[in-house]
PDB file of N, CA and C in Angstrom:
ATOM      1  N   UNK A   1       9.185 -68.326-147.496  1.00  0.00           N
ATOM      2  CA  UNK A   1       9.940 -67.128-147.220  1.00  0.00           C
ATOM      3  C   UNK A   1      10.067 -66.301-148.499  1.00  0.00           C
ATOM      4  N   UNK A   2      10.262 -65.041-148.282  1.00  0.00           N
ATOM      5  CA  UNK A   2      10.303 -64.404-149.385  1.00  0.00           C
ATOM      6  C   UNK A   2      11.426 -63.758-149.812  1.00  0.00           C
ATOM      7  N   UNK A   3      11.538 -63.593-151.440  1.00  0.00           N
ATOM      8  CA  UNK A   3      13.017 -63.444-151.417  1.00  0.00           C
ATOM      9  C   UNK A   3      13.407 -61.901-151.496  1.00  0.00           C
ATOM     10  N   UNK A   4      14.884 -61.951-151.697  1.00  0.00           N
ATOM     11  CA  UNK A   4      14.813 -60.584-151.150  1.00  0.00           C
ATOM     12  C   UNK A   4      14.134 -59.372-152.028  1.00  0.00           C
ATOM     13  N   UNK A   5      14.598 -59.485-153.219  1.00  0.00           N
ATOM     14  CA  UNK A   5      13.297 -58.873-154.056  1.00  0.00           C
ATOM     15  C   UNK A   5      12.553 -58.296-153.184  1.00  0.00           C
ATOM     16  N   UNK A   6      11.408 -59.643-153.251  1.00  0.00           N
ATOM     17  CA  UNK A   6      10.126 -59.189-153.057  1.00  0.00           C
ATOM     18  C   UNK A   6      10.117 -58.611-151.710  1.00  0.00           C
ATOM     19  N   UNK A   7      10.920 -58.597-150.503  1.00  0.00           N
ATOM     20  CA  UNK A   7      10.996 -57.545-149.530  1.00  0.00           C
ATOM     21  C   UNK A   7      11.296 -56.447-149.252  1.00  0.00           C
ATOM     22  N   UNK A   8      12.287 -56.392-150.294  1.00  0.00           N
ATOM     23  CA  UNK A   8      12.134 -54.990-150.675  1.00  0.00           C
ATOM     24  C   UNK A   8      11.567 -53.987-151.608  1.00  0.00           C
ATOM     25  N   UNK A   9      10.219 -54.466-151.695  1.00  0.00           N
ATOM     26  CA  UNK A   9       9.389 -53.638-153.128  1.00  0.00           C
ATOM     27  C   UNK A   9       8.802 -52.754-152.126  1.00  0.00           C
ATOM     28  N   UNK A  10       9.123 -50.994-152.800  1.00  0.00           N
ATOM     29  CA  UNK A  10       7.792 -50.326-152.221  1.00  0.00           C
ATOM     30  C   UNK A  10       6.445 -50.728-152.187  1.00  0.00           C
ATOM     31  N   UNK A  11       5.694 -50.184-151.288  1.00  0.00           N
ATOM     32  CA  UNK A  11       4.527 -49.972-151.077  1.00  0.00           C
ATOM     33  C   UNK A  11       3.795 -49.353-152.155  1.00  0.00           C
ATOM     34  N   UNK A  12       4.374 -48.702-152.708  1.00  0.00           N
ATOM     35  CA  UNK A  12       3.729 -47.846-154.005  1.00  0.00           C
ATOM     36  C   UNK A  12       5.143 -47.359-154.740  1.00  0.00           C
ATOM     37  N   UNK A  13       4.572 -48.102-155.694  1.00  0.00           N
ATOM     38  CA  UNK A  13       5.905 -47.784-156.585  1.00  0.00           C
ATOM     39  C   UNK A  13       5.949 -46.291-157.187  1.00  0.00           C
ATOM     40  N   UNK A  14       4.737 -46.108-157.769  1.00  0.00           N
ATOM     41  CA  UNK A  14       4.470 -44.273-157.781  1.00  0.00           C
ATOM     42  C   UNK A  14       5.107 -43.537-157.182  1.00  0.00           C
ATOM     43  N   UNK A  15       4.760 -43.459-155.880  1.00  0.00           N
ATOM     44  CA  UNK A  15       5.209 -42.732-154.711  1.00  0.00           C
ATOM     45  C   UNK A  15       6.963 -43.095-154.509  1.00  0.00           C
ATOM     46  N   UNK A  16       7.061 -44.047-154.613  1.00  0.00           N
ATOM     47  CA  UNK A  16       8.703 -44.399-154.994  1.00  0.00           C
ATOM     48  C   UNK A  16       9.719 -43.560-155.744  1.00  0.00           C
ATOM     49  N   UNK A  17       8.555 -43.648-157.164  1.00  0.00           N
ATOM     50  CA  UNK A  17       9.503 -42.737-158.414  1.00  0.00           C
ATOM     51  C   UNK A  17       9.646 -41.263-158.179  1.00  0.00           C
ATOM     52  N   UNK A  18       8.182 -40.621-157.708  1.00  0.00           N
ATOM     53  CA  UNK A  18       8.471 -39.728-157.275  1.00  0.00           C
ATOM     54  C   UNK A  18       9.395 -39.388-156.165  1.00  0.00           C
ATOM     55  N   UNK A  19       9.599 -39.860-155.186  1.00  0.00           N
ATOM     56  CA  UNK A  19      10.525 -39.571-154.203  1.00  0.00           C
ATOM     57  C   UNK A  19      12.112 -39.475-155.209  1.00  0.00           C
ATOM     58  N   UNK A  20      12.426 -40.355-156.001  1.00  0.00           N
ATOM     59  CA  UNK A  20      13.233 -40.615-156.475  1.00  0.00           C
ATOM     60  C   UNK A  20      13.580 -39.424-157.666  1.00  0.00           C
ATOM     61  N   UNK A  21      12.411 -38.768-157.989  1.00  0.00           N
ATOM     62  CA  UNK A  21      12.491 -37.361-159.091  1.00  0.00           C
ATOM     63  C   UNK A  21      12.629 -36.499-158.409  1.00  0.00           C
ATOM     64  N   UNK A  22      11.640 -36.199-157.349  1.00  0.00           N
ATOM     65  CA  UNK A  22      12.014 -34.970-156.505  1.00  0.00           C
ATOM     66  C   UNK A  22      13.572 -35.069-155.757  1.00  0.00           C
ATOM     67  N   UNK A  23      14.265 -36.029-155.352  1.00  0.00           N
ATOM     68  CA  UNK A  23      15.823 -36.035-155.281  1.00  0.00           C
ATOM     69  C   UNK A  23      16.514 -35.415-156.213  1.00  0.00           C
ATOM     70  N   UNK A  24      16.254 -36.070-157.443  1.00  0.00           N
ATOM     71  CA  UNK A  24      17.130 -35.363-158.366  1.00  0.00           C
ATOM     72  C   UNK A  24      16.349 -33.465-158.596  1.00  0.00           C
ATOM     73  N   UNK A  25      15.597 -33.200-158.674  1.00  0.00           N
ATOM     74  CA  UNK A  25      15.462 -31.674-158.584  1.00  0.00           C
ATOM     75  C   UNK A  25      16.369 -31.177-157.510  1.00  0.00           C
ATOM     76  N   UNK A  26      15.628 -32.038-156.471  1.00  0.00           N
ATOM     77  CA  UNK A  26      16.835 -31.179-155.103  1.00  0.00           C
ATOM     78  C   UNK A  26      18.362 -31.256-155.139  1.00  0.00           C
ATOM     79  N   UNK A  27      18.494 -32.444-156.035  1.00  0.00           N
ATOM     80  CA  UNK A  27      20.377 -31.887-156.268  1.00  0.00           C
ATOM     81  C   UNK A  27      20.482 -31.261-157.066  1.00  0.00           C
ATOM     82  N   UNK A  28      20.221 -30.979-158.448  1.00  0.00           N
ATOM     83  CA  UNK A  28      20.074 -29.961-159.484  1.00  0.00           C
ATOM     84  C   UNK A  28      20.101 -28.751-158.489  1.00  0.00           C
ATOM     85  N   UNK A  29      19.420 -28.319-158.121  1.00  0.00           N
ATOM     86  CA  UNK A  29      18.910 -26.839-157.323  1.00  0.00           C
ATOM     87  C   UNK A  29      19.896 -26.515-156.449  1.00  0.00           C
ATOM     88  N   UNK A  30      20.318 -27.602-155.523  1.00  0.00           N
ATOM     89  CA  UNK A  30      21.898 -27.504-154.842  1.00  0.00           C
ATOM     90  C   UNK A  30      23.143 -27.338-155.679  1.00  0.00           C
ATOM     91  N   UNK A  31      23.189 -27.722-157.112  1.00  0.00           N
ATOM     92  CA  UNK A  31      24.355 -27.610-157.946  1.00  0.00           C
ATOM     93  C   UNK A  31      24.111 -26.374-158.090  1.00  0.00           C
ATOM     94  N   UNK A  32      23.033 -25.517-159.055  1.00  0.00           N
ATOM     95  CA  UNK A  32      22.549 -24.356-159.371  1.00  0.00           C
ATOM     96  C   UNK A  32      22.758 -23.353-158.045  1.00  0.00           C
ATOM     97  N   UNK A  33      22.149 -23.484-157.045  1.00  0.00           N
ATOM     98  CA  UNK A  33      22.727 -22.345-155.424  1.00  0.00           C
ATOM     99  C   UNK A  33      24.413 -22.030-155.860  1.00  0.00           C
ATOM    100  N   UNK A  34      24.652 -23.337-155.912  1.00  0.00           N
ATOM    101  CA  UNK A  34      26.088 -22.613-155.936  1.00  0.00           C
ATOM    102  C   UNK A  34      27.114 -22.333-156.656  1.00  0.00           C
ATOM    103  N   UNK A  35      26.262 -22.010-157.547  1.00  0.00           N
ATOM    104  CA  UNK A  35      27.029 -21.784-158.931  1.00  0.00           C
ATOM    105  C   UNK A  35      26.339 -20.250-159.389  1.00  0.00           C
ATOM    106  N   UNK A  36      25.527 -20.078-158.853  1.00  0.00           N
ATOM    107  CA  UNK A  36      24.850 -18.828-159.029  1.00  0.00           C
ATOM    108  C   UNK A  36      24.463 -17.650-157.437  1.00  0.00           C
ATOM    109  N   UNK A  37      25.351 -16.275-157.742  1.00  0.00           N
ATOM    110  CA  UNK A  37      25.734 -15.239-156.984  1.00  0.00           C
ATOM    111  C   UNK A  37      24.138 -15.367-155.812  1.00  0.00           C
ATOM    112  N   UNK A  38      25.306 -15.125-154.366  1.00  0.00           N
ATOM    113  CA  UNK A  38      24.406 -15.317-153.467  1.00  0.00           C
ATOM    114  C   UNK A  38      23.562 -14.360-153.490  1.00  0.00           C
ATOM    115  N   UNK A  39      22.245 -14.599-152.884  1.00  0.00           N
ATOM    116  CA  UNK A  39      21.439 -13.282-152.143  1.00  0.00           C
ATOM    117  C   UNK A  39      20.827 -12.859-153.484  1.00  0.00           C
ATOM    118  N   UNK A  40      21.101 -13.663-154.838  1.00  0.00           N
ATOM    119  CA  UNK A  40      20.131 -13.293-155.644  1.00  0.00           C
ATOM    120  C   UNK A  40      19.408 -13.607-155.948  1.00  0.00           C
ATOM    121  N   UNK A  41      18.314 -13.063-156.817  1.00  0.00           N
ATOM    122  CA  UNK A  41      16.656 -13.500-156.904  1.00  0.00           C
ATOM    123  C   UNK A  41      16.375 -15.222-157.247  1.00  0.00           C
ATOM    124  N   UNK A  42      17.553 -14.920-158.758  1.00  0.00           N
ATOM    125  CA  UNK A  42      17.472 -16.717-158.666  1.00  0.00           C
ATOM    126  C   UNK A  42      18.320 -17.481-157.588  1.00  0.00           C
ATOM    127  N   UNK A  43      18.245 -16.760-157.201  1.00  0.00           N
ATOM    128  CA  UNK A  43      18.722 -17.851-155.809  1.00  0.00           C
ATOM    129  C   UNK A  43      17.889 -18.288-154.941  1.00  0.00           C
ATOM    130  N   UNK A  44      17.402 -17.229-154.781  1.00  0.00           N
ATOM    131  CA  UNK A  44      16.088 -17.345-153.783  1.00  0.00           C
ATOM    132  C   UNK A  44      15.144 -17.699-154.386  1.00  0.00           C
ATOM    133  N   UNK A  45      14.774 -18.061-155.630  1.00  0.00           N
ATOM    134  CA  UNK A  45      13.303 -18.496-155.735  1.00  0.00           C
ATOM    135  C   UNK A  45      14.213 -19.984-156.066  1.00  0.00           C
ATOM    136  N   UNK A  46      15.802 -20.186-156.384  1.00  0.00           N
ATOM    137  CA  UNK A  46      15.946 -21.709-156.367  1.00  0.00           C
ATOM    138  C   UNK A  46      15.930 -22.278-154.910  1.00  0.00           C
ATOM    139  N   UNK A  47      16.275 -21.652-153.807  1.00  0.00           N
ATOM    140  CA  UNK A  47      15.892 -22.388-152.646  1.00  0.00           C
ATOM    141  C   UNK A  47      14.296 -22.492-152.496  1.00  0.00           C
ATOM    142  N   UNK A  48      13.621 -21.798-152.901  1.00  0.00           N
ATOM    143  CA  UNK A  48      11.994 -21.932-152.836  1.00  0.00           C
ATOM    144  C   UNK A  48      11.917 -23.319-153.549  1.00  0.00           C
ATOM    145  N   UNK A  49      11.779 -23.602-154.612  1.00  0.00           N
ATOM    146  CA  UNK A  49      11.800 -24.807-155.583  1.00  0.00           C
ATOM    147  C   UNK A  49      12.483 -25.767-154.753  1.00  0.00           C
ATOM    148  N   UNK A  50      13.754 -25.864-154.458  1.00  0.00           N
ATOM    149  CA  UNK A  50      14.222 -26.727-153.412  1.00  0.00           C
ATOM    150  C   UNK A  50      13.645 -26.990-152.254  1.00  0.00           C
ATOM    151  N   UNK A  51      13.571 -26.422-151.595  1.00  0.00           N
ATOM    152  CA  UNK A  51      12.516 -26.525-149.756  1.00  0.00           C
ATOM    153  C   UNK A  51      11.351 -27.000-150.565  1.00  0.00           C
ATOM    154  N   UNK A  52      10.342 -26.968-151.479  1.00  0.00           N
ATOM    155  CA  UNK A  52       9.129 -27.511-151.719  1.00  0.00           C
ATOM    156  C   UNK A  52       9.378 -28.753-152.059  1.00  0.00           C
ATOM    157  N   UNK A  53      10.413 -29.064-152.814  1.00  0.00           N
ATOM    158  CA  UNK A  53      10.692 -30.466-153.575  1.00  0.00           C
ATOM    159  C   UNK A  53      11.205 -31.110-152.504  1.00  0.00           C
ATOM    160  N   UNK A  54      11.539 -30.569-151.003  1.00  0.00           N
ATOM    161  CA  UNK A  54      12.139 -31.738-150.315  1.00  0.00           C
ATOM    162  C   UNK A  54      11.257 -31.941-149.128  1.00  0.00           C
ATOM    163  N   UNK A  55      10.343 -30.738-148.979  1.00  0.00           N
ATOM    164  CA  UNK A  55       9.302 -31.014-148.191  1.00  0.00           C
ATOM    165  C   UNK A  55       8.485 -32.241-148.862  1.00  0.00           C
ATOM    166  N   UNK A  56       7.977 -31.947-149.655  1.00  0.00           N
ATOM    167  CA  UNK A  56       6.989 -33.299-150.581  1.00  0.00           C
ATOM    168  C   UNK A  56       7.722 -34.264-150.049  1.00  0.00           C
ATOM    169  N   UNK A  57       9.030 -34.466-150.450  1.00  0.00           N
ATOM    170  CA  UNK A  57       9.629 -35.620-150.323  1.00  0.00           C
ATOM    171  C   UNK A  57       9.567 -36.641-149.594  1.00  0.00           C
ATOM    172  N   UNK A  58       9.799 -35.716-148.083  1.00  0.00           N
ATOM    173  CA  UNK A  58       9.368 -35.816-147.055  1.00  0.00           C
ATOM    174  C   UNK A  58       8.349 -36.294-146.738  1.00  0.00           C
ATOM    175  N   UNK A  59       7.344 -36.116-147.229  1.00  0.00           N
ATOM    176  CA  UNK A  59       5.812 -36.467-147.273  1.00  0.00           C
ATOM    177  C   UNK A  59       5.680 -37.542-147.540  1.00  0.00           C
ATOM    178  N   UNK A  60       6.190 -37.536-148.708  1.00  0.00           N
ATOM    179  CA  UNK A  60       5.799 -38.766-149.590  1.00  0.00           C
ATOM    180  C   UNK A  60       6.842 -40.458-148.922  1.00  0.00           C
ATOM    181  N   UNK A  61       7.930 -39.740-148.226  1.00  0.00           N
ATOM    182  CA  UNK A  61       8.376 -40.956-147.406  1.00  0.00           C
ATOM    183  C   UNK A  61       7.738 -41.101-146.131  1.00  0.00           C
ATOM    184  N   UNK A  62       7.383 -40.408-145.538  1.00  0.00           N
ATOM    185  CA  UNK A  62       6.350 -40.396-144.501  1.00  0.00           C
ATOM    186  C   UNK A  62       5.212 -41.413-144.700  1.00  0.00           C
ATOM    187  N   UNK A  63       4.756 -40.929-145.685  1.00  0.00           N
ATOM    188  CA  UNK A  63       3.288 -42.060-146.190  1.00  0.00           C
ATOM    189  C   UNK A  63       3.842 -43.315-146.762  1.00  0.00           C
ATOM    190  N   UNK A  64       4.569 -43.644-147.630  1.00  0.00           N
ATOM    191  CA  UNK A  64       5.142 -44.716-147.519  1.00  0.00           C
ATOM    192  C   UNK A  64       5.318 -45.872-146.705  1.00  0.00           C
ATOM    193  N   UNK A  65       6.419 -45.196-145.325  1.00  0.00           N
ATOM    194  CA  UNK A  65       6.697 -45.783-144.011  1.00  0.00           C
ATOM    195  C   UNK A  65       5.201 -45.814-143.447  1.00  0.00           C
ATOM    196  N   UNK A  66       3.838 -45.209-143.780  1.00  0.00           N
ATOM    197  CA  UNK A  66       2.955 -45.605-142.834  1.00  0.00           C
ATOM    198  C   UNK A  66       2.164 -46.276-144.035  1.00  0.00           C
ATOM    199  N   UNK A  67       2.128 -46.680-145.270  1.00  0.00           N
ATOM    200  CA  UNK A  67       1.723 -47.913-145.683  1.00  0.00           C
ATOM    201  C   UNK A  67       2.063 -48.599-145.514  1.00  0.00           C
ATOM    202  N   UNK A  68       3.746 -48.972-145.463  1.00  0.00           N
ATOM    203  CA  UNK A  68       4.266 -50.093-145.469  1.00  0.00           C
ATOM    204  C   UNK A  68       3.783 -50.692-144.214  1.00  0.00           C
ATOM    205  N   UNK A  69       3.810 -50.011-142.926  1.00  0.00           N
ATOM    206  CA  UNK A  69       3.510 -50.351-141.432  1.00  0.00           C
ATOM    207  C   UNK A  69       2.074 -50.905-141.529  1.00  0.00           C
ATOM    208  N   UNK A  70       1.244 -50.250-142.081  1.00  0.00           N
ATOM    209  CA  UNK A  70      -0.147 -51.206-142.311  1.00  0.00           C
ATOM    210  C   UNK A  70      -0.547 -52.093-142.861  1.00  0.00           C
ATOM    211  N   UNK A  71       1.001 -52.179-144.126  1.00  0.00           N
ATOM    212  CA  UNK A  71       0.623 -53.686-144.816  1.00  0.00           C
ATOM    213  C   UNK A  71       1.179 -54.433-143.690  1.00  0.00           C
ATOM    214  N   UNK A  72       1.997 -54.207-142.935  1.00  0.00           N
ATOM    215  CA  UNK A  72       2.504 -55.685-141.606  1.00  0.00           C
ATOM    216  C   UNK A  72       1.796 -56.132-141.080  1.00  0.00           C
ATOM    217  N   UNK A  73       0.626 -55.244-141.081  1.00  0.00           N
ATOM    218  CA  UNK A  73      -0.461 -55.738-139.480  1.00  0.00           C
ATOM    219  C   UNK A  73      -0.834 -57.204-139.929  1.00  0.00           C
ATOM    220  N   UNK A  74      -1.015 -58.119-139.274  1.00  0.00           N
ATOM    221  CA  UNK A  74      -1.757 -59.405-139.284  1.00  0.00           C
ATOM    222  C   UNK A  74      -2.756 -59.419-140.364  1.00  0.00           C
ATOM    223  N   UNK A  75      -3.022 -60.221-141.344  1.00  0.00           N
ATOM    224  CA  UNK A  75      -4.692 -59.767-141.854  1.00  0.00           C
ATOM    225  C   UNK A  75      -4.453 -58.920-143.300  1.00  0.00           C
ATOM    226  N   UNK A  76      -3.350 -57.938-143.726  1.00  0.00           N
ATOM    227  CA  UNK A  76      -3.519 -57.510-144.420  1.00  0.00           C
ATOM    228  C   UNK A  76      -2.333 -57.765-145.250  1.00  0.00           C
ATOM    229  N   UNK A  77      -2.835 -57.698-147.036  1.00  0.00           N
ATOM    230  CA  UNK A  77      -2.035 -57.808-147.693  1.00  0.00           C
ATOM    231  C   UNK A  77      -1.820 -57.159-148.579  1.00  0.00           C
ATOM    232  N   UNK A  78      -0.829 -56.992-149.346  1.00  0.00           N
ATOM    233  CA  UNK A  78      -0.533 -55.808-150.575  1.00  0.00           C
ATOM    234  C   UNK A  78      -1.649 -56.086-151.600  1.00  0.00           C
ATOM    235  N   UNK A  79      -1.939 -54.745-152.198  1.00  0.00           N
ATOM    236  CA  UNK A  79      -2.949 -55.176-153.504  1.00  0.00           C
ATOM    237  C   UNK A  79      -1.930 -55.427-154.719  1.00  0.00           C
ATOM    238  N   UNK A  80      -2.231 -56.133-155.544  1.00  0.00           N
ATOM    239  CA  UNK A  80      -1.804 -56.575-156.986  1.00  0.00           C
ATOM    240  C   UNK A  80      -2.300 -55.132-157.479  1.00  0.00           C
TER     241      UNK A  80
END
């Protein structure tokens, strides 16, 4: 059996950290919205920067959840 550790290691630790950097941009950018006057330019290009950094994010947990699902199948195992 394996311990808990090792059940819970990403699939890609890369893809991990990043998920984990692009979070912190997207709260930065949420502190910054609202600390800075609505409807203005830097506002709007900080929600731009935000919506991209959480779309990726998105992505990048997406692919994750469908590595991890393919390392389960019968037959296959994580690479070293």
């Amino acid at each position: 059996m394996k311990s808990k550790t090792q059940r819970h290691q990403p699939a890609c630790i890369d893809a991990d950290k990043l998920i984990n950097e692009l979070s912190i941009i997207i709260g930065n950018c949420d502190l910054l919205i609202q600390n800075t006057e609505p409807d203005s330019k830097h506002t709007r290009r900080l929600v731009v920067i935000r919506d991209m950094a959480d779309t990726v994010r998105k992505e990048l947990v997406e692919h994750q959840r469908q590595v991890e699902a393919e390392m389960r199948k019968p037959g296959t195992q994580k690479a070293s």
